[in-house]
C-alpha atoms as a PDB file:
ATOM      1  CA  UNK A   1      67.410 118.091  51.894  1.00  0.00           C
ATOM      2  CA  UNK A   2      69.532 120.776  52.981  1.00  0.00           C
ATOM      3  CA  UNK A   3      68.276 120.592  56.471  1.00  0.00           C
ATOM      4  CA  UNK A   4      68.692 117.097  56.717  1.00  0.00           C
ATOM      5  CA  UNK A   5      72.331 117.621  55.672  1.00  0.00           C
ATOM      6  CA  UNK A   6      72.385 120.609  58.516  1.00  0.00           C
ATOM      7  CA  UNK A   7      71.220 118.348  60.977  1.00  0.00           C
ATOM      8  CA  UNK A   8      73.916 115.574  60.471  1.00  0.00           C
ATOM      9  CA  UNK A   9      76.712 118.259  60.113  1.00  0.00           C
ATOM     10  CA  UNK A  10      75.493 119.726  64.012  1.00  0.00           C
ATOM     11  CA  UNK A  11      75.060 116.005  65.057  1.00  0.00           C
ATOM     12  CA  UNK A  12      78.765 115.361  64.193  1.00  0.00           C
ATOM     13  CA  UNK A  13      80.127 118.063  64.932  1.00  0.00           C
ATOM     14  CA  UNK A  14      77.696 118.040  69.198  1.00  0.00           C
ATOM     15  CA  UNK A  15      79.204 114.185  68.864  1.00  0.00           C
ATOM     16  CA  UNK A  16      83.104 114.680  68.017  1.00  0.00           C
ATOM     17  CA  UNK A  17      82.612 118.134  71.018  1.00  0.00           C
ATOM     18  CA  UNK A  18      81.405 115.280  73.447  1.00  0.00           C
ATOM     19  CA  UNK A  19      83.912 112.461  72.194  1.00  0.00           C
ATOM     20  CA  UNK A  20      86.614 115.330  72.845  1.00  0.00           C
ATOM     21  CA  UNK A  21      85.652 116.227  76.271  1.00  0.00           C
ATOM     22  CA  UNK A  22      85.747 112.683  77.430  1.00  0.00           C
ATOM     23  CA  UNK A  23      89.277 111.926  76.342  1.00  0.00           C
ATOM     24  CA  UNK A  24      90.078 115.626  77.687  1.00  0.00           C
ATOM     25  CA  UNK A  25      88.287 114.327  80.853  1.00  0.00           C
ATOM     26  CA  UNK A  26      89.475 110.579  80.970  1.00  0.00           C
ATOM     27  CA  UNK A  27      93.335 112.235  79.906  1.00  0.00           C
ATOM     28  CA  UNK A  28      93.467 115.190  83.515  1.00  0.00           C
ATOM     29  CA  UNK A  29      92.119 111.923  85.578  1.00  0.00           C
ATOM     30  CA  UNK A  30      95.548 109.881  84.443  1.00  0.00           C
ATOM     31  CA  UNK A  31      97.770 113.024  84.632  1.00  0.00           C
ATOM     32  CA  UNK A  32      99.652 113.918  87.974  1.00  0.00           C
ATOM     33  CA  UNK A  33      99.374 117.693  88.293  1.00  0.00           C
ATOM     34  CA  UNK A  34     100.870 118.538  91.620  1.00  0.00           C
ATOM     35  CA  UNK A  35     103.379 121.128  93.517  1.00  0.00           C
ATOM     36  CA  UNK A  36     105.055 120.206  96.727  1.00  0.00           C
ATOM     37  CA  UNK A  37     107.076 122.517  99.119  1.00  0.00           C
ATOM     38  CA  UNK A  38     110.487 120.725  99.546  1.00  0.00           C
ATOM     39  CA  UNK A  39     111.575 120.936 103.281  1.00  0.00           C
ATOM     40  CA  UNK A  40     114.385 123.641 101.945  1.00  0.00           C
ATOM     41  CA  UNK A  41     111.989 125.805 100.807  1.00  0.00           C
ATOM     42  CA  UNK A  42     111.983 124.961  97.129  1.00  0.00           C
ATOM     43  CA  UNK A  43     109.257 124.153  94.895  1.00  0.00           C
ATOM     44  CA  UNK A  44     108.729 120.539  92.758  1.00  0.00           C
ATOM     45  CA  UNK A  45     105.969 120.521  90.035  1.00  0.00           C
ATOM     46  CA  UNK A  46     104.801 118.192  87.640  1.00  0.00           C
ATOM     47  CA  UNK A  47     106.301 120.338  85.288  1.00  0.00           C
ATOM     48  CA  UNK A  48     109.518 120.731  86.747  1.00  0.00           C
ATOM     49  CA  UNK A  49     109.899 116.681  86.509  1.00  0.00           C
ATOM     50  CA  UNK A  50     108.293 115.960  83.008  1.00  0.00           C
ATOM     51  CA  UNK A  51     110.855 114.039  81.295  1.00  0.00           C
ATOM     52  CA  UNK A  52     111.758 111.966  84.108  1.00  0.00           C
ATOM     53  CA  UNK A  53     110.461 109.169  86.398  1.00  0.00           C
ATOM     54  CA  UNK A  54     109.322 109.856  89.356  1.00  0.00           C
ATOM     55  CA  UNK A  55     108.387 108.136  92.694  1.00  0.00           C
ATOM     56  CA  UNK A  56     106.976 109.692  95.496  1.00  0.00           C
ATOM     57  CA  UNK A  57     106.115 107.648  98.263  1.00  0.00           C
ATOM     58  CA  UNK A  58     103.594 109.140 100.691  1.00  0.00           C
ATOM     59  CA  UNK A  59     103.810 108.675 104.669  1.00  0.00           C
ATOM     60  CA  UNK A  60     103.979 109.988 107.872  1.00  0.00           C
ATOM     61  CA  UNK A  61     106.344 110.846 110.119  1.00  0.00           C
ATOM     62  CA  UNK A  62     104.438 109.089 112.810  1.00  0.00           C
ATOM     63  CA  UNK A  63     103.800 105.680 111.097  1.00  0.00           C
ATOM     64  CA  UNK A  64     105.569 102.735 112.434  1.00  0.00           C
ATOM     65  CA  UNK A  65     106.341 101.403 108.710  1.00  0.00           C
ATOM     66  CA  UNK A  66     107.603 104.961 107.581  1.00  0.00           C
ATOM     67  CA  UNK A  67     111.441 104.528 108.089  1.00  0.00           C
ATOM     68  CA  UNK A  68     111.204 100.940 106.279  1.00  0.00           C
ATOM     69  CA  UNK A  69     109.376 103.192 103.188  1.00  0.00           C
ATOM     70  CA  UNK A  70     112.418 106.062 103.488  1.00  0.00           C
ATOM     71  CA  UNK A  71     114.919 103.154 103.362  1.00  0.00           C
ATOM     72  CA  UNK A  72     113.197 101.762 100.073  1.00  0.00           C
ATOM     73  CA  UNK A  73     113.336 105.147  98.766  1.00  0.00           C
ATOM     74  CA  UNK A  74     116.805 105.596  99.228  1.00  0.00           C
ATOM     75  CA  UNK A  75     117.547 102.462  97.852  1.00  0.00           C
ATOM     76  CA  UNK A  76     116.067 102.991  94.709  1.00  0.00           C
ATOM     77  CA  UNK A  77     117.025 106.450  94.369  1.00  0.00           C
ATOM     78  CA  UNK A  78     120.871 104.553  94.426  1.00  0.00           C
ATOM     79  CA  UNK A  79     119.798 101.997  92.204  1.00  0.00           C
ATOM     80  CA  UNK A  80     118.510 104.426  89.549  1.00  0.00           C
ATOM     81  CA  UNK A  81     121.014 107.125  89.952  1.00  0.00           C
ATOM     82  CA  UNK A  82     121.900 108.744  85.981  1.00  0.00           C
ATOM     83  CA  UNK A  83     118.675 107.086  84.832  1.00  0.00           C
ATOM     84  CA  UNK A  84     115.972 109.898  84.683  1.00  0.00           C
ATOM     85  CA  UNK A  85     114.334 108.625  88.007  1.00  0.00           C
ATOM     86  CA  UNK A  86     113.912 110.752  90.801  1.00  0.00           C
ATOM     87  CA  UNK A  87     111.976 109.713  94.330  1.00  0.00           C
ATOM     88  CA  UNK A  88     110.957 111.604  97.245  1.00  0.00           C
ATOM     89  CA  UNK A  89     109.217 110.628 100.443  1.00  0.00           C
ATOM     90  CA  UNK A  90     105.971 113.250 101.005  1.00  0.00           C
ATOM     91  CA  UNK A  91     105.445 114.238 104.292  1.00  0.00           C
ATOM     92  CA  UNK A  92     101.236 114.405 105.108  1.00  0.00           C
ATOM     93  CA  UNK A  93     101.469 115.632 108.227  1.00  0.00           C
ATOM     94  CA  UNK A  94     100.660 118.723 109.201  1.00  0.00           C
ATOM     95  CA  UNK A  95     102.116 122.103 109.483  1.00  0.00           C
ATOM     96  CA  UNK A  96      99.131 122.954 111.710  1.00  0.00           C
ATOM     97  CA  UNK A  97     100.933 123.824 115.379  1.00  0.00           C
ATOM     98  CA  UNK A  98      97.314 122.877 116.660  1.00  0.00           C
ATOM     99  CA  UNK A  99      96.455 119.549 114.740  1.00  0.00           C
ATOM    100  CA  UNK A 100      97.877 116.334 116.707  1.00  0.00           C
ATOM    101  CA  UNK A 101     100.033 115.172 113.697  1.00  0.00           C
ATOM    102  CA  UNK A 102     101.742 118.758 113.364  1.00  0.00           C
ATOM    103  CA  UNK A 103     105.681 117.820 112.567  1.00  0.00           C
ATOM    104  CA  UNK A 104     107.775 120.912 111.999  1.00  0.00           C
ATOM    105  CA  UNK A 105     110.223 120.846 109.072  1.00  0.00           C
ATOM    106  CA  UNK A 106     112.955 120.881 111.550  1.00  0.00           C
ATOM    107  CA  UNK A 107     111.882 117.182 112.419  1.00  0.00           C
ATOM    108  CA  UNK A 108     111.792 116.213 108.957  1.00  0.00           C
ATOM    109  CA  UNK A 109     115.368 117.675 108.253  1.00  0.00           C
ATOM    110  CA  UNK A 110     116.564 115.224 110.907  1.00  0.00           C
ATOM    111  CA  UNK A 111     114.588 112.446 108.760  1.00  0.00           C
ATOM    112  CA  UNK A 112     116.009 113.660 105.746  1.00  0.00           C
ATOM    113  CA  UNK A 113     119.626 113.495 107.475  1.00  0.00           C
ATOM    114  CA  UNK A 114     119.231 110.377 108.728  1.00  0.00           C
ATOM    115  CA  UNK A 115     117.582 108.139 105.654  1.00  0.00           C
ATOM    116  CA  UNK A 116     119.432 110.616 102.794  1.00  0.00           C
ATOM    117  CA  UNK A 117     116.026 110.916 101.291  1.00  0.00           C
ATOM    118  CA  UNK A 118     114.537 113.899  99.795  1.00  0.00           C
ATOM    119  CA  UNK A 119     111.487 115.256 101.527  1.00  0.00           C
ATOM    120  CA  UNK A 120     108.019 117.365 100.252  1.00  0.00           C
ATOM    121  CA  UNK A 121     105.464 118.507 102.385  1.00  0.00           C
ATOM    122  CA  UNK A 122     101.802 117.273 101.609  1.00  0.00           C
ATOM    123  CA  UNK A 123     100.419 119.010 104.764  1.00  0.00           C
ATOM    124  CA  UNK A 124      96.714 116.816 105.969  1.00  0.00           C
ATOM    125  CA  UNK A 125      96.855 114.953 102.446  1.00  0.00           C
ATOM    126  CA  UNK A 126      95.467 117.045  99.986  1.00  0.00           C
ATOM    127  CA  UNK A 127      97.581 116.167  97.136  1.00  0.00           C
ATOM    128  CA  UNK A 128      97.956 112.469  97.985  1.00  0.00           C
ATOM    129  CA  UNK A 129      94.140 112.118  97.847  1.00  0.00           C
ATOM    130  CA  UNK A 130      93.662 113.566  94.504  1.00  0.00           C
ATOM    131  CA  UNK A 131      96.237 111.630  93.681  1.00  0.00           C
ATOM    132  CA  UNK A 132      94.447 108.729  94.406  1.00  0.00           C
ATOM    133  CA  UNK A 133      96.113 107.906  97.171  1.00  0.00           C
ATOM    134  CA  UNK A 134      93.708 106.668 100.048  1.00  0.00           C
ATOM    135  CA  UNK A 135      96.316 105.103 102.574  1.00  0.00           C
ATOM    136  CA  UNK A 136      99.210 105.188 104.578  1.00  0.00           C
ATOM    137  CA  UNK A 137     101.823 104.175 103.477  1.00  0.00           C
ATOM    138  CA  UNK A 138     101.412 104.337  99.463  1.00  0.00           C
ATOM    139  CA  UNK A 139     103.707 105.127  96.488  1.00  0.00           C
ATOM    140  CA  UNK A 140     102.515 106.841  93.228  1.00  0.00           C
ATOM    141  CA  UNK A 141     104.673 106.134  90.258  1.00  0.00           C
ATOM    142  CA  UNK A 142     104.457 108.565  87.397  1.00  0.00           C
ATOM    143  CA  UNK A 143     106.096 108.258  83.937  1.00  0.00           C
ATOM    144  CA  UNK A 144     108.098 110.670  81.665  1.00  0.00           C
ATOM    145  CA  UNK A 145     104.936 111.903  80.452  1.00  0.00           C
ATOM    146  CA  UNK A 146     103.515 112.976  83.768  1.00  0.00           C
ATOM    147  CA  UNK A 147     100.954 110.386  83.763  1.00  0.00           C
ATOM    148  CA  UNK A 148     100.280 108.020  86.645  1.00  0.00           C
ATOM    149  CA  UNK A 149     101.682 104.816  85.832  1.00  0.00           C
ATOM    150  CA  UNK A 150     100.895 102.779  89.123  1.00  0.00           C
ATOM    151  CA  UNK A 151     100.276 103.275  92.928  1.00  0.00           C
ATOM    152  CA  UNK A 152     101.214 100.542  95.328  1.00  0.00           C
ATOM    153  CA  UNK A 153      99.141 101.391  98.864  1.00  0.00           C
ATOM    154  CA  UNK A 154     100.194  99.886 102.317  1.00  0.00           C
ATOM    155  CA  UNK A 155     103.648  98.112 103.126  1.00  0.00           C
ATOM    156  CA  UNK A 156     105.111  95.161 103.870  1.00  0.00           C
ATOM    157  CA  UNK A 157     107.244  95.226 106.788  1.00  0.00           C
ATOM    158  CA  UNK A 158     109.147  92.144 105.346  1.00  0.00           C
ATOM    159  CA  UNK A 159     109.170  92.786 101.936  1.00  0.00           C
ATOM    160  CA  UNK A 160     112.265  94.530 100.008  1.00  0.00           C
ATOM    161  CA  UNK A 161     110.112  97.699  98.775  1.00  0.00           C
ATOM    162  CA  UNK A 162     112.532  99.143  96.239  1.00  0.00           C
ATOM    163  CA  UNK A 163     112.818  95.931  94.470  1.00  0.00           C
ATOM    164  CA  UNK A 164     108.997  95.707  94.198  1.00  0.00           C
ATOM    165  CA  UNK A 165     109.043  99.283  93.025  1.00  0.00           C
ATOM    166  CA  UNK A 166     112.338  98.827  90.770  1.00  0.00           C
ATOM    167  CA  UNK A 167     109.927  95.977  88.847  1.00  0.00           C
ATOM    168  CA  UNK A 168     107.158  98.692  87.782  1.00  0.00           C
ATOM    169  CA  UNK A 169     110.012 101.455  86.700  1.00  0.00           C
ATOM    170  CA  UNK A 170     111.909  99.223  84.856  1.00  0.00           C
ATOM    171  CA  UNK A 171     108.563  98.949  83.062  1.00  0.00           C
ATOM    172  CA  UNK A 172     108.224 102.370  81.934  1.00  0.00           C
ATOM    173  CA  UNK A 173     111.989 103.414  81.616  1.00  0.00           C
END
């Protein structure tokens, strides 16, 4: 009897472990765990933002549609000024002076300059993909909590993009 009764203690106890690690699991894949290199130099985390909305909408310099998606994200960053919402635009091009889409940060000042938009570096992608991101031009919304709330891929040249994103923070603000 006493073994039967060790045997369903180990079987919980293996089943709640394995319950656990799924959530745990199921849980990182939601959660946005990132840190960009701001064109100044500076350093935005996940943790640095908790607490707040954020947006980042990823592009490239060299993308036709990208100056429509820095003109959405200055929009809304105006729109949700005082509101615990900040938005970037995330460079993924490269800082490889050999690769084809190399863009120094000198060129993405000017951008900055020119749309008043904040800019990170994502050099080649690597923190849009595990992001989920898997084109050009997409936007990655996260909540207060740091968890991705949505992500909206490709653009409409003739659609007002920071009233379709203004729709899905409104939602979590």
């Amino acid at each position: 009897m006493l073994t039967r009764i060790h045997k369903a203690i180990v079987m919980t106890t293996v089943f709640i472990a394995i319950s656990i690690a799924a959530s745990a699991s199921a849980w990182a894949q939601d959660r946005a765990d990132f840190s960009f290199r701001a064109i100044d130099g500076a350093t935005v985390t996940s943790e640095s933002l908790r607490g707040q909305v954020v947006v980042l909408a990823f592009g490239a310099s060299w993308l036709p549609l990208t100056r429509n998606q820095m003109e959405g994200v200055k929009k809304l960053a105006d729109q949700y000024a005082g509101r615990n919402v900040v938005t970037y635009w995330v460079s993924t091009d490269s800082e490889n002076l050999k690769s084809k889409n190399f863009v120094a940060d000198d060129e993405l000042r000017g951008l900055a300059r020119k749309y008043n938009v904040k800019i990170l570096r994502d050099p080649d992608g690597v923190i849009s993909k595990r992001l989920g991101v898997d084109q050009l031009p997409s936007v990655v919304i996260i909540d207060k909590q740091g968890n991705i709330s949505g992500t909206a891929g490709g653009l409409d040249p003739n659609a007002d993009l920071a009233k379709q994103l203004a729709t899905r923070v409104d939602k979590i603000l």
